[in-house]
Protein backbone atom coordinates (compact mmCIF):
# COMPACT_ATOMS: atom_id res chain seq x y z
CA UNK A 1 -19.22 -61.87 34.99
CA UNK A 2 -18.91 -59.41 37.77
CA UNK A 3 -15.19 -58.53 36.63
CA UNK A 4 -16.43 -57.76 33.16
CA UNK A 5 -19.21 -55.48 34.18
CA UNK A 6 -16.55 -53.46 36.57
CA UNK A 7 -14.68 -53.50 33.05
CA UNK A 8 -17.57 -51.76 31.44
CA UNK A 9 -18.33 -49.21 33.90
CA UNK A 10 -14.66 -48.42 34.31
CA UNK A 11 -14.58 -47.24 30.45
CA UNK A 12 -18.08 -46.26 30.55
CA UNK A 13 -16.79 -43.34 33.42
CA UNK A 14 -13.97 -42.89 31.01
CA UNK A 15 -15.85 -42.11 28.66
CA UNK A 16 -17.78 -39.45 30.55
CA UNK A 17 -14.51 -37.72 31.95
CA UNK A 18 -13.19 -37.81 28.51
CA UNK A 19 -16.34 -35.82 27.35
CA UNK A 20 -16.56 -33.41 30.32
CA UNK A 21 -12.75 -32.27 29.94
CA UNK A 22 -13.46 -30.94 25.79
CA UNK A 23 -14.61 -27.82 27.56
CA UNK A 24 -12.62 -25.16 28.98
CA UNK A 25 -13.07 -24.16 32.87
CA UNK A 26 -16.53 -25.44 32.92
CA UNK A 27 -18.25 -23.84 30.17
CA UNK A 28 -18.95 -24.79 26.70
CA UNK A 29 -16.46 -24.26 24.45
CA UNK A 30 -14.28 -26.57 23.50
CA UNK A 31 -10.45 -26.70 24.75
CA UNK A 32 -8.50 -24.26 22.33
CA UNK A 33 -6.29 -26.57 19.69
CA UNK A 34 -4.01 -23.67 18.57
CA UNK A 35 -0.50 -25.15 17.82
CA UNK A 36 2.48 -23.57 20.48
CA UNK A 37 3.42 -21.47 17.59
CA UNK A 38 6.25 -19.87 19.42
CA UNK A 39 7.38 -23.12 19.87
CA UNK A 40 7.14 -24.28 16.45
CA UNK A 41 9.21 -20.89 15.35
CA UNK A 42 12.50 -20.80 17.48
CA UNK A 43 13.81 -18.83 15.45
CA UNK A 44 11.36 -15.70 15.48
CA UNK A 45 11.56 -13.11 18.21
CA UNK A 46 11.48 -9.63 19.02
CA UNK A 47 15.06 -8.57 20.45
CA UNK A 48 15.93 -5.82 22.54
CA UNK A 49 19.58 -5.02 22.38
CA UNK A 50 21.69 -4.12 25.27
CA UNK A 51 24.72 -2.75 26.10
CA UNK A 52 25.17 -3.74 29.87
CA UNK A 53 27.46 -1.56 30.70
CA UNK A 54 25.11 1.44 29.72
CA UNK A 55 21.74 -0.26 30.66
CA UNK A 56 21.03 -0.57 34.54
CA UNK A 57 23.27 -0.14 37.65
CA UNK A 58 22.49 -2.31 40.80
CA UNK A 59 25.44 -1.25 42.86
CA UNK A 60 25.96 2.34 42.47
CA UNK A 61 29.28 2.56 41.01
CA UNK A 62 28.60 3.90 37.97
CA UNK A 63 28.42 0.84 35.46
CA UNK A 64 25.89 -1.10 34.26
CA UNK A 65 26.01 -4.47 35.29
CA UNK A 66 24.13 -8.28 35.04
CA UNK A 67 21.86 -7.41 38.22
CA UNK A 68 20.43 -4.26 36.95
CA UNK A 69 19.64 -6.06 33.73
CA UNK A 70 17.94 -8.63 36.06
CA UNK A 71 15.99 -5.69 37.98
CA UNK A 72 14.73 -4.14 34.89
CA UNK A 73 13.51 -7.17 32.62
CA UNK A 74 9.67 -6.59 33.29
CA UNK A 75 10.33 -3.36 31.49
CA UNK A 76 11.84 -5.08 28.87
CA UNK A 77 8.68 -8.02 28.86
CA UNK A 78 6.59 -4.55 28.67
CA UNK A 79 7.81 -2.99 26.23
CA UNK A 80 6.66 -6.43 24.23
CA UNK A 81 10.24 -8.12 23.42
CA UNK A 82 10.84 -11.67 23.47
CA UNK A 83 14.28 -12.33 23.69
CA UNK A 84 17.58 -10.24 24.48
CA UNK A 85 21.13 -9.93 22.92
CA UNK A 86 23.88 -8.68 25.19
CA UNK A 87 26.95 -7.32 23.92
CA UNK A 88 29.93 -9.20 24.87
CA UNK A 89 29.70 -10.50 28.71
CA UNK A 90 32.91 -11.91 29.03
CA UNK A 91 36.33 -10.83 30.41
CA UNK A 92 37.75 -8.21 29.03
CA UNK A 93 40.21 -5.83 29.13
CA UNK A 94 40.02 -2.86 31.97
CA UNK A 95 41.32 0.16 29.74
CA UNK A 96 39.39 3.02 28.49
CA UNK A 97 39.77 1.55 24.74
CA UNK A 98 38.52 -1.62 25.71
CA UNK A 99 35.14 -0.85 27.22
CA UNK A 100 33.17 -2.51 24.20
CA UNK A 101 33.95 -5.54 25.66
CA UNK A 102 35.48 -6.81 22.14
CA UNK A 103 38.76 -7.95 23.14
CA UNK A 104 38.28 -11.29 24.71
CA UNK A 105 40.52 -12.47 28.13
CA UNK A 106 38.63 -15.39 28.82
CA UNK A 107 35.83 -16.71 27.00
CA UNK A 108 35.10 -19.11 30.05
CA UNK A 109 34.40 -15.97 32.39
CA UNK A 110 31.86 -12.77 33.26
CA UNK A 111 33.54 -9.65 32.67
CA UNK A 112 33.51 -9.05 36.61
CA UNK A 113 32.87 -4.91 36.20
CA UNK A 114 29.28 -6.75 35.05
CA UNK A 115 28.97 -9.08 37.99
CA UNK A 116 29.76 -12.67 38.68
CA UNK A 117 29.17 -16.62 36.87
CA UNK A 118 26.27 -16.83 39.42
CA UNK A 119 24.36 -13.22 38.27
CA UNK A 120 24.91 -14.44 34.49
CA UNK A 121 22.63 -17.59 35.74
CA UNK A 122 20.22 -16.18 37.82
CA UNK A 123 19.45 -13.60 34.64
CA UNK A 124 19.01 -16.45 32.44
CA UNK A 125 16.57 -18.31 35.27
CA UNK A 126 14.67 -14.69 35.89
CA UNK A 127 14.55 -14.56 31.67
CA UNK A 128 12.99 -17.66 30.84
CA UNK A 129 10.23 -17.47 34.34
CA UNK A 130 9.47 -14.21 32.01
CA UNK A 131 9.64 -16.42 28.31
CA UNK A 132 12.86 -14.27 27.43
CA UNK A 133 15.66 -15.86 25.34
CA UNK A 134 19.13 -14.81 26.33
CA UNK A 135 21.22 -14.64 23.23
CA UNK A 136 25.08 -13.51 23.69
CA UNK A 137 27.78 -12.00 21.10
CA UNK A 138 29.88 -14.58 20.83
CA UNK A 139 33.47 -12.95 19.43
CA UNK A 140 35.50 -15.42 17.66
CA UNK A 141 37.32 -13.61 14.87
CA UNK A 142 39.95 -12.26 17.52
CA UNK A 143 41.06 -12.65 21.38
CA UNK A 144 42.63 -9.88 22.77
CA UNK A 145 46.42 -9.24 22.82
CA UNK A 146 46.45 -10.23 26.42
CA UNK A 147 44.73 -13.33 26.44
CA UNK A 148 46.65 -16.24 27.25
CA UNK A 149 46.56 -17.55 24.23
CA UNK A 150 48.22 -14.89 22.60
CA UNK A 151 50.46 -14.05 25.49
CA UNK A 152 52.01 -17.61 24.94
CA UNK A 153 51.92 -17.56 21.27
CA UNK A 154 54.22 -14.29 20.39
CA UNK A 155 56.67 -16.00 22.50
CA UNK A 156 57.66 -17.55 19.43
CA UNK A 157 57.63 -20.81 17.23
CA UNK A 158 57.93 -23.46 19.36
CA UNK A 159 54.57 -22.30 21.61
CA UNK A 160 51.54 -24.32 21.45
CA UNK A 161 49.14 -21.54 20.75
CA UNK A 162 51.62 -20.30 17.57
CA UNK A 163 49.39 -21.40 15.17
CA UNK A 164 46.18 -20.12 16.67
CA UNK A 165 47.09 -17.14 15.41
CA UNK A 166 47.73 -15.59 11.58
CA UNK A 167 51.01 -14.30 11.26
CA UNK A 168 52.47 -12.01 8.64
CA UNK A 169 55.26 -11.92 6.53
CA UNK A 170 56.84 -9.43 8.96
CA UNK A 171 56.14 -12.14 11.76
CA UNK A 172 53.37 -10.01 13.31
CA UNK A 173 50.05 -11.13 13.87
CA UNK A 174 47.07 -10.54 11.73
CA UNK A 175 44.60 -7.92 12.78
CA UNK A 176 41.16 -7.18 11.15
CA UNK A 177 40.33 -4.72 13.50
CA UNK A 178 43.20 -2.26 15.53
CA UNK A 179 43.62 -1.82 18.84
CA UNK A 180 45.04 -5.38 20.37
CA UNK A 181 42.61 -7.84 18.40
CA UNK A 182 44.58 -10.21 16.88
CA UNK A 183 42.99 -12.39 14.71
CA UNK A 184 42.50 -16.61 15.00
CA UNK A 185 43.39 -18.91 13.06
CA UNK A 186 40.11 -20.80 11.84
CA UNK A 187 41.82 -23.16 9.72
CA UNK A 188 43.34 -25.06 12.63
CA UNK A 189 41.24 -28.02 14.16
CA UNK A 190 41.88 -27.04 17.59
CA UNK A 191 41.14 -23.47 17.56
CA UNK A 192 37.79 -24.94 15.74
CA UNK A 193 37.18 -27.30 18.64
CA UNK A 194 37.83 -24.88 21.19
CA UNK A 195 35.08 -23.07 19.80
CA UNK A 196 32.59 -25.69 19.93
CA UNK A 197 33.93 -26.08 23.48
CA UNK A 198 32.72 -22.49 24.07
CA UNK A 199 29.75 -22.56 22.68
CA UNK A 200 28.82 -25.90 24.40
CA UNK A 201 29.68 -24.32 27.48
CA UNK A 202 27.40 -21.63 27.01
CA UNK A 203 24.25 -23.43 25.91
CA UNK A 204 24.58 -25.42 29.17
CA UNK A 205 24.25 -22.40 30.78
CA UNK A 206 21.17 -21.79 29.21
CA UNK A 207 22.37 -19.27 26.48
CA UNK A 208 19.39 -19.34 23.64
CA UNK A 209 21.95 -18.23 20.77
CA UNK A 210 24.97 -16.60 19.64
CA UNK A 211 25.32 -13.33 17.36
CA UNK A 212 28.60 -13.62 15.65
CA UNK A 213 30.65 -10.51 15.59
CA UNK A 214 32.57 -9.24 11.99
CA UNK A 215 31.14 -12.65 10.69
CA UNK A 216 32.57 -11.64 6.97
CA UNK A 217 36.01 -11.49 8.55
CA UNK A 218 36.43 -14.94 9.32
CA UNK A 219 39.20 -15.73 6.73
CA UNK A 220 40.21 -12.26 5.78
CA UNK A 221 43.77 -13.25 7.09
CA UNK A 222 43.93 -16.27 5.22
CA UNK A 223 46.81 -16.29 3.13
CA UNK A 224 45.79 -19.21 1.05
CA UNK A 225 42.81 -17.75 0.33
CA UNK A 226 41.59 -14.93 -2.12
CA UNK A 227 38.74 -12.88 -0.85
CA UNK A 228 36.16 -15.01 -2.74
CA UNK A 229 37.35 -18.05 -1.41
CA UNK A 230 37.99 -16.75 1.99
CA UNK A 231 33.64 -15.72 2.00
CA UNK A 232 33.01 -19.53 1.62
CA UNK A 233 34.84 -20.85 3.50
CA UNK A 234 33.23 -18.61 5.98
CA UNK A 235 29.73 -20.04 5.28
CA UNK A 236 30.61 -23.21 5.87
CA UNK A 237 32.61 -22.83 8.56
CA UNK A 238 29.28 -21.70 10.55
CA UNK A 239 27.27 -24.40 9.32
CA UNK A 240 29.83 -26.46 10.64
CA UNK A 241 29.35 -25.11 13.93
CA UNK A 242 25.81 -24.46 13.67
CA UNK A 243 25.53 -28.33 12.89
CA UNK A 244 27.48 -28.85 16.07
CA UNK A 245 25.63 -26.51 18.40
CA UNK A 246 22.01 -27.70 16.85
CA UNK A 247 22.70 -31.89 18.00
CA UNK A 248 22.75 -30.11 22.26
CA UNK A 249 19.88 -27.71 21.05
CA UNK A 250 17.99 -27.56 17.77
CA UNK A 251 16.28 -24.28 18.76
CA UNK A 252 19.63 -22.27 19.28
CA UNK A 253 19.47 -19.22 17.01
CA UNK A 254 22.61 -18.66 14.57
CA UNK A 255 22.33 -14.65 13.75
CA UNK A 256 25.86 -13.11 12.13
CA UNK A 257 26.80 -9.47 11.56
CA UNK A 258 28.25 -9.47 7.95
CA UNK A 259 28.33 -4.96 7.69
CA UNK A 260 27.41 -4.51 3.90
CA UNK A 261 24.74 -2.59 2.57
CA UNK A 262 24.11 -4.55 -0.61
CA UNK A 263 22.09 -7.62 0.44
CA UNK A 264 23.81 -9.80 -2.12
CA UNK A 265 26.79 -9.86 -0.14
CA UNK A 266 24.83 -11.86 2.83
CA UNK A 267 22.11 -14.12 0.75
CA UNK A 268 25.26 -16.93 0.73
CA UNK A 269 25.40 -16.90 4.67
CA UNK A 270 22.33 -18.26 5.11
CA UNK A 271 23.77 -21.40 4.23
CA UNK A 272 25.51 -21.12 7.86
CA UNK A 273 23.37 -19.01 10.24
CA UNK A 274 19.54 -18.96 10.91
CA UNK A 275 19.76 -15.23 10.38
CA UNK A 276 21.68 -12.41 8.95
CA UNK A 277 21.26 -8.29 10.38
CA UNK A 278 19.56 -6.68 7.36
CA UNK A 279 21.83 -3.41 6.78
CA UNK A 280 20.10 -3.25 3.72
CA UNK A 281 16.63 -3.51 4.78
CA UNK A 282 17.83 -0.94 7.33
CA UNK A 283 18.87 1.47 4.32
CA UNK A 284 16.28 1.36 2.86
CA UNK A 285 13.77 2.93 6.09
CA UNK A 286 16.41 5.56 6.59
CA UNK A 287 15.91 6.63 2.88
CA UNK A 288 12.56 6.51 2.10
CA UNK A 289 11.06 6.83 5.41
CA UNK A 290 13.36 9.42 6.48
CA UNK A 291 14.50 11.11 3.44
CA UNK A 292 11.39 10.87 1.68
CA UNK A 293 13.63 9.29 -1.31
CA UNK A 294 11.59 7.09 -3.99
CA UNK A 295 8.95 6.02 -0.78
CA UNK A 296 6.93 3.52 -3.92
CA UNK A 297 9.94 1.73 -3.86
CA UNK A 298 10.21 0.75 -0.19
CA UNK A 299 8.39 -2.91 -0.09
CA UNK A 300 8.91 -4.02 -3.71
CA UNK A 301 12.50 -3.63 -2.58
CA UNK A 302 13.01 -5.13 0.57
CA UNK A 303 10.49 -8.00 -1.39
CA UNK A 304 13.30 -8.38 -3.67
CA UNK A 305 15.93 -8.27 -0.93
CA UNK A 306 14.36 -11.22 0.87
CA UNK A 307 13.14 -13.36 -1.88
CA UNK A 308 17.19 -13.90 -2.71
CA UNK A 309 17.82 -15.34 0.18
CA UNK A 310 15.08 -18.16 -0.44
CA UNK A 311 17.61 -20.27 -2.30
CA UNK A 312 19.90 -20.42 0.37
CA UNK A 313 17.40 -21.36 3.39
CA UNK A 314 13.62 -21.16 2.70
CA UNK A 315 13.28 -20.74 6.26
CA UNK A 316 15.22 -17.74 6.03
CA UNK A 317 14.81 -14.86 9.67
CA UNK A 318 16.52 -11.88 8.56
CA UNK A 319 16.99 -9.80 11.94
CA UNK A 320 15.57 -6.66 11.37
CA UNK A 321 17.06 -3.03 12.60
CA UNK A 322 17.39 0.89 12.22
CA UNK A 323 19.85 1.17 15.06
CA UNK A 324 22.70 -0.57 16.39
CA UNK A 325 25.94 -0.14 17.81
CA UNK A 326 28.03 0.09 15.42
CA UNK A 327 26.24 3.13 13.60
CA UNK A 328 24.92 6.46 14.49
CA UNK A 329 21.43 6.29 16.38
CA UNK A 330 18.70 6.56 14.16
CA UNK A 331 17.44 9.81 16.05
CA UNK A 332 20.55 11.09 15.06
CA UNK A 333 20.13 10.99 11.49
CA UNK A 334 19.46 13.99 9.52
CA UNK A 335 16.75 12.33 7.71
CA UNK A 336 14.82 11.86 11.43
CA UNK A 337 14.99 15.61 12.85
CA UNK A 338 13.16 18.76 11.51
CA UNK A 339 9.38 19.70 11.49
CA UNK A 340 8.06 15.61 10.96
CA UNK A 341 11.19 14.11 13.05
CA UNK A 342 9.12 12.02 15.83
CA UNK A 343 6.71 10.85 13.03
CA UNK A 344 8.94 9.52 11.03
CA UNK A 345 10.91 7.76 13.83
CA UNK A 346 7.57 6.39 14.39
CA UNK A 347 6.79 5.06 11.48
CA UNK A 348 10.40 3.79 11.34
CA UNK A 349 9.67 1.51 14.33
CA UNK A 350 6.05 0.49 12.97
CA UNK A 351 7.35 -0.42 9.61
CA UNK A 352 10.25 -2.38 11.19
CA UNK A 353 8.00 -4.31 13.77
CA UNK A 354 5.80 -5.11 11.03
CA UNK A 355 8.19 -6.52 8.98
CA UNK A 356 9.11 -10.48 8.46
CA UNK A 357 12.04 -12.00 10.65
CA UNK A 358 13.22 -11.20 14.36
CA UNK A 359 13.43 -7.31 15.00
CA UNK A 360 16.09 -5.40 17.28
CA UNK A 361 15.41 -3.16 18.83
CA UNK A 362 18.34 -0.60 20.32
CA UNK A 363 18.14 0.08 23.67
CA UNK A 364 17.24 3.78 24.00
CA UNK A 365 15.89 3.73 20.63
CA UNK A 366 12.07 3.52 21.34
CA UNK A 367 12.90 7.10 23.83
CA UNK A 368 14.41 8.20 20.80
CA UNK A 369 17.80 8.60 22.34
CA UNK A 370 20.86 10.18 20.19
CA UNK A 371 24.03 9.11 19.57
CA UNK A 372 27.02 9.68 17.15
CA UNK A 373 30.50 9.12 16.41
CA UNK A 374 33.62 11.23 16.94
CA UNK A 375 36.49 11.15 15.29
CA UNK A 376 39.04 10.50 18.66
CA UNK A 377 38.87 13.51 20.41
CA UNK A 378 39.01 13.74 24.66
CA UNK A 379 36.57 16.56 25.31
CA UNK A 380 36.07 15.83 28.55
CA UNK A 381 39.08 14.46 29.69
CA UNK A 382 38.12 10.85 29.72
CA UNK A 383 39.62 9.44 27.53
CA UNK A 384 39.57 9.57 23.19
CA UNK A 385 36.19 9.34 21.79
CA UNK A 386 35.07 7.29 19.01
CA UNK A 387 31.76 5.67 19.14
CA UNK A 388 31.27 5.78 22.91
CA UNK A 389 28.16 7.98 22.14
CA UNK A 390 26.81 5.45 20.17
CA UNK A 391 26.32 3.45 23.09
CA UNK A 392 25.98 6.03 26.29
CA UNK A 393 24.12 5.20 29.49
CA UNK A 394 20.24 4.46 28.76
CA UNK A 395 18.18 7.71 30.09
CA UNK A 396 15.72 6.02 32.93
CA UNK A 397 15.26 9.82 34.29
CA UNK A 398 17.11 11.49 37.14
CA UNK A 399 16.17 10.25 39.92
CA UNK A 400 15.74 6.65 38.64
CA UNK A 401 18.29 3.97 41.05
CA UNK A 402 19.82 2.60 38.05
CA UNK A 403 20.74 5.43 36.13
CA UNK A 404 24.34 4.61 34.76
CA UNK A 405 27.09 7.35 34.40
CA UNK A 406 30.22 5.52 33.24
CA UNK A 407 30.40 8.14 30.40
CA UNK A 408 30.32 12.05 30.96
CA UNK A 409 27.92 14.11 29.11
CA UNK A 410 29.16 15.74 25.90
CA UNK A 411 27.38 17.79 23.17
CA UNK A 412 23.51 16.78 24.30
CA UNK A 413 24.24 12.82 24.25
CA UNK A 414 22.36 12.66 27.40
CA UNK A 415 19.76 14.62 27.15
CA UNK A 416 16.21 14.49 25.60
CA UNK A 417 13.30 12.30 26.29
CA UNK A 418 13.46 9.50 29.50
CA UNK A 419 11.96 6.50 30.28
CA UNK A 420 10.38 8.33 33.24
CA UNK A 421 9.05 11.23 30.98
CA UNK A 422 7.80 8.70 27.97
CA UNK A 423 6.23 5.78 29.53
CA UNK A 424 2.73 7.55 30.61
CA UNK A 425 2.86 9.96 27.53
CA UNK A 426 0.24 8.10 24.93
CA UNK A 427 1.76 10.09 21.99
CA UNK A 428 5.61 9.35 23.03
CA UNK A 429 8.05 7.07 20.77
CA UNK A 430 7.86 4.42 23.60
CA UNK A 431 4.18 4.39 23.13
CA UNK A 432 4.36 2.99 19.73
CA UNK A 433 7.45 0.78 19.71
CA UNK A 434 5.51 -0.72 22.87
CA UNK A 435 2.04 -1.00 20.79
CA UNK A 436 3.61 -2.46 17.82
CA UNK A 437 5.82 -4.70 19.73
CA UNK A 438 2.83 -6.26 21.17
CA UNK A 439 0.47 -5.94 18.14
CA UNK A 440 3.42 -8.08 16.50
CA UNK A 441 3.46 -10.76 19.20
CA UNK A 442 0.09 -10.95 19.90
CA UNK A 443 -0.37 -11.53 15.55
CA UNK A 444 0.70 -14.92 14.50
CA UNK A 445 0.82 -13.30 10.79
CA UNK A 446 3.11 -10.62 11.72
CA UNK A 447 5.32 -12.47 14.76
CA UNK A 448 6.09 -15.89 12.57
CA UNK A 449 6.65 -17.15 9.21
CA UNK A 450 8.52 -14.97 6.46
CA UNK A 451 5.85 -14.54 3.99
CA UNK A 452 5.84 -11.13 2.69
CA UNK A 453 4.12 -9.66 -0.69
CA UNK A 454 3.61 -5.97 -1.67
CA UNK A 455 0.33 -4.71 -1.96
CA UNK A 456 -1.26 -4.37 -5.28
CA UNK A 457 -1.92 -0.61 -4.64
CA UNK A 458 1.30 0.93 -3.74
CA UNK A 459 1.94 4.52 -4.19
CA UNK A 460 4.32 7.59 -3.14
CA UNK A 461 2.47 7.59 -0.08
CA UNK A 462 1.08 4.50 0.79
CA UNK A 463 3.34 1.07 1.01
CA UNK A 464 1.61 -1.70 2.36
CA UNK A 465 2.07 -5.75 2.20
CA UNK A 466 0.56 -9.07 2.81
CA UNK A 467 1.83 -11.34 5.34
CA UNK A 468 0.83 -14.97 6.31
CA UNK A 469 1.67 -17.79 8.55
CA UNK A 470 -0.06 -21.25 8.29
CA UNK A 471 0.41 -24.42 10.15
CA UNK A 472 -1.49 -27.27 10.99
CA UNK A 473 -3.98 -26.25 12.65
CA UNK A 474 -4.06 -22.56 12.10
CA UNK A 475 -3.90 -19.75 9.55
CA UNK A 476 -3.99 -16.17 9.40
CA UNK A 477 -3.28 -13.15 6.55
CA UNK A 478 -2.74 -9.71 7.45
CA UNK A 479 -2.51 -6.55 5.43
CA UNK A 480 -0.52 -3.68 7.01
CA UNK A 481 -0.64 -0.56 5.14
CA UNK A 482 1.81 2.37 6.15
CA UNK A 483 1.08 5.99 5.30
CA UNK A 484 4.27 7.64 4.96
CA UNK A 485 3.14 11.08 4.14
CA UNK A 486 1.30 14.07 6.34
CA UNK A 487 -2.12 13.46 4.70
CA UNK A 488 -4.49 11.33 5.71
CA UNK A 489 -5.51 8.65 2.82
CA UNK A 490 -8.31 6.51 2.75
CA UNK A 491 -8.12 2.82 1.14
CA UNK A 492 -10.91 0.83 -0.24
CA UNK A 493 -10.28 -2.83 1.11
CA UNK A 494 -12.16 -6.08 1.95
CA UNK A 495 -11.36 -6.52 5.64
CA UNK A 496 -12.50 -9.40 8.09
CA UNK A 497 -11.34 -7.55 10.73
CA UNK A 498 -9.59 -4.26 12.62
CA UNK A 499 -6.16 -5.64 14.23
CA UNK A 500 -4.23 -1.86 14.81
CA UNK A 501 -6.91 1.07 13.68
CA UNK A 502 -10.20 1.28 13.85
CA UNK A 503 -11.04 3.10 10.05
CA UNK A 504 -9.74 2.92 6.30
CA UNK A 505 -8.98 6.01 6.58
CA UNK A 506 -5.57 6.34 7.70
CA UNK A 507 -4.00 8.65 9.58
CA UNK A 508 -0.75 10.97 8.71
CA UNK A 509 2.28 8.64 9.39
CA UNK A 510 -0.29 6.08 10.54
CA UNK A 511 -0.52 2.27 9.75
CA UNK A 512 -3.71 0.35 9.14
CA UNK A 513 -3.28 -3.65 9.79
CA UNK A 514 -6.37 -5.30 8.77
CA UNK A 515 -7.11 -9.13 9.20
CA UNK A 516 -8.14 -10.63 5.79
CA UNK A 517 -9.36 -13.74 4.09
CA UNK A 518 -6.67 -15.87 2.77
CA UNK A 519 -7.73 -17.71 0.58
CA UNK A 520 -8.55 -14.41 -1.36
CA UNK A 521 -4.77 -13.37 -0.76
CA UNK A 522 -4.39 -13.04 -4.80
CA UNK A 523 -6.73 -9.78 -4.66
CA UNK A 524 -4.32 -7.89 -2.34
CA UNK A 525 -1.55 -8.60 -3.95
């Protein structure tokens, strides 16, 4: 008898702990039951893109390096990104031509002007104390002409490494891109394997994903293949390894860089990758946000752009840009300078952080940094220039400690606006990449989920859109509306509640985003 009444007061104080702990630090509302929605969504984040050797120095010489990236991630976290993707890391080549990092020595090892195997880790442990992803460009297309591989297979037929390579009629070996980049061979199982080696490597290291360079040049050597053929066997070639990679991690994110502006040419690739960079999306902001070209069409096409990739992979992330480093910066453009220049660069990063899928953002970009292209001239003495500009040293200010100066000054690249002179300025272009960024992330509608529908009313002026993530165990619909015009408009809208603005009537180059009821989400749209 005794033992069963210790039995009942044993689950009777159960009972009672059980009830005390549904509240919340000792008052009365209950424990919050939101889902971990970024953990649900892997594959959703906001990326800020660096080029290391541009971003931060840590030991004076001149060149951006691992450590400085390491010093300077709370001003990344700040800013409101999520996750980061580094250009190529790994050893390179020393000369003036190679600084992009593109032509691979050793996939195995840090490029050593960036630091060392132990600053790579410590940047991914600092990163993830901070929630940041660490995604690398991950270049198999082509090694270098000095990498070991190579070096043993021009030797001739009898070296292991020959057929790692394509060769040519002429016996030389394939190249889809000049300057010592000779392409692999992706037909042969070991070059295959040796990738999933790599990439296995990598994700031990803690690497969250890969972006994979000139992804629509896979096969363009392939001599059995005509250029149709060649394009599928490139999307399965990356499921393949995406398959691979996903049984060590299931969250590693699968973005590829296939440079067309039609977006037909990538809907087939997301058969292979988690993610495709939307040139086309990207276009379309430079156009009609910049150049004022056709603005009612702006939604209802990117709509259109992203409902054909559905097909492919209903869980479709298309990563999201208006700058990169392949292309001239987006302050650059003629579209962004003149009289309305800063507002529409503005409203180019509030449309772009607003939209579905993972953002990029450029480093430099939200100071509104410039950069351009020349055509291989050495004004300076450094060396030719080509797109060098395109990726200068990030402007912290003077007299900031990690200032990088690996490239000289030439025609106004490094001048304008600073971190040090935008981040206290409330009507800077920092100011609003950093309140959208965090609008985004703090917004379940607008940070996950790739629902997107145009608003009903539309117009030359005013593009706005629906956009909704559900799960179990949470909902929520947003309407963003975008003025794209020097007027103020007001809208006439059911509303639940202000998220970014505080009236209906929106400012010039201003964006409303308005918390609505879902289950009326047919009235919007």
């Amino acid at each position: 008898m005794k033992k069963l009444i210790n039995l009942m007061i044993i689950a009777l104080l159960s009972v009672l702990l059980i009830a005390c702990d549904t509240t919340s630090g000792g008052g009365n509302e209950p424990i919050d039951q939101t889902p971990d929605l970024r953990a649900l969504n892997p594959r959703n984040d906001i990326y800020y893109q660096v080029f290391i050797r541009s971003f931060a120095d840590s030991d004076g010489d001149g060149v951006g390096d691992i450590n400085g990236l390491t010093a300077n991630l709370d001003y990344i976290k700040d800013l409101g990104a999520t996750a980061i993707w580094m250009l190529p890391f790994n050893e390179t080549d020393t000369d003036w031509n190679s600084y992009h990092g593109y032509r691979i020595k050793d996939y195995y090892k840090v490029n050593p002007e960036y630091g060392t195997m132990e600053d790579l880790e410590n940047l991914i442990e600092e990163a993830n104390k901070l929630d940041i992803k660490i995604v690398m460009d991950l270049v198999i297309n082509h090694t270098s002409d000095t990498h070991p591989w190579f070096m043993s297979a021009k030797e001739g037929v009898n070296s292991p490494y020959r057929d790692w390579y394509i060769w040519t009629a002429a016996n030389t070996a394939f190249e889809s891109f000049a300057g010592g980049m000779k392409d692999l061979n992706l037909n042969n199982p070991d070059v295959v394997q040796e990738i999933k080696d790599i990439m296995a490597f990598w994700v031990d290291k803690g690497i969250h994903g890969f972006r994979f360079d000139a992804a629509k040049h896979l096969f363009l050597g392939d001599p059995g293949s005509q250029p149709a053929q060649a394009q599928a066997k490139n999307y399965t070639f990356l499921k393949n390894l995406k398959d691979y990679v996903k049984t060590i991690n299931p969250d590693v994110f699968f973005v590829g860089e296939v440079f067309e502006y039609e977006y037909v040419a990538y809907n087939q690739y997301y058969i292979g990758l988690d993610s495709l960079f939307d040139f086309y999306a990207a276009a379309q902001i430079w156009g009609k946000i910049g150049g004022g070209n056709q603005i009612y069409q702006l939604v209802s096409n990117i709509e259109k752009s992203f409902n054909t990739y559905k097909p492919y992979d209903t869980n479709y992330v298309p990563s999201i840009f208006i700058s990169n480093h392949d292309i001239d910066r987006i302050a650059s453009r003629n579209e962004f300078n003149g009289a309305n220049g800063l507002n529409k660069l503005k409203m180019a990063a509030q449309f772009m952080l607003t939209l579905p899928g993972s953002p990029h953002i450029y480093y430099g970009d939200e100071i509104g940094m410039k950069g351009v292209a020349y055509g291989g001239e050495n004004p300076n003495g450094q060396g030719a220039i080509w797109d060098q500009y395109r990726r200068a040293p990030f402007l912290w200010g003077a007299s900031n400690q990690y200032q990088t100066d690996w490239l000289m000054p030439y025609n106004g690249s490094n001048q304008g606006a600073t971190v040090a002179s935008s981040i206290n300025d409330s009507n800077s272009l920092y100011t609003t990449y950093k309140t959208f960024a965090n609008i985004r992330k703090d917004t379940p509608a607008l940070m996950y989920g790739n629902y997107m529908k145009a608003w009903k009313d539309n117009s030359s002026f005013l593009q706005g859109f629906v956009r909704q993530y559900s799960t179990t165990g949470f909902s929520q619909t947003v309407l963003v509306i975008h003025n794209i015009s020097d007027t103020a408009r007001s809208v006439d809208v059911e509303y639940l509640d202000y998220i970014y603005g505080n009236s209906l009537t929106i400012p010039a180059w201003g964006t409303l985003v308005l918390e609505i009821d879902g289950s009326k989400v047919n009235n919007y749209i």
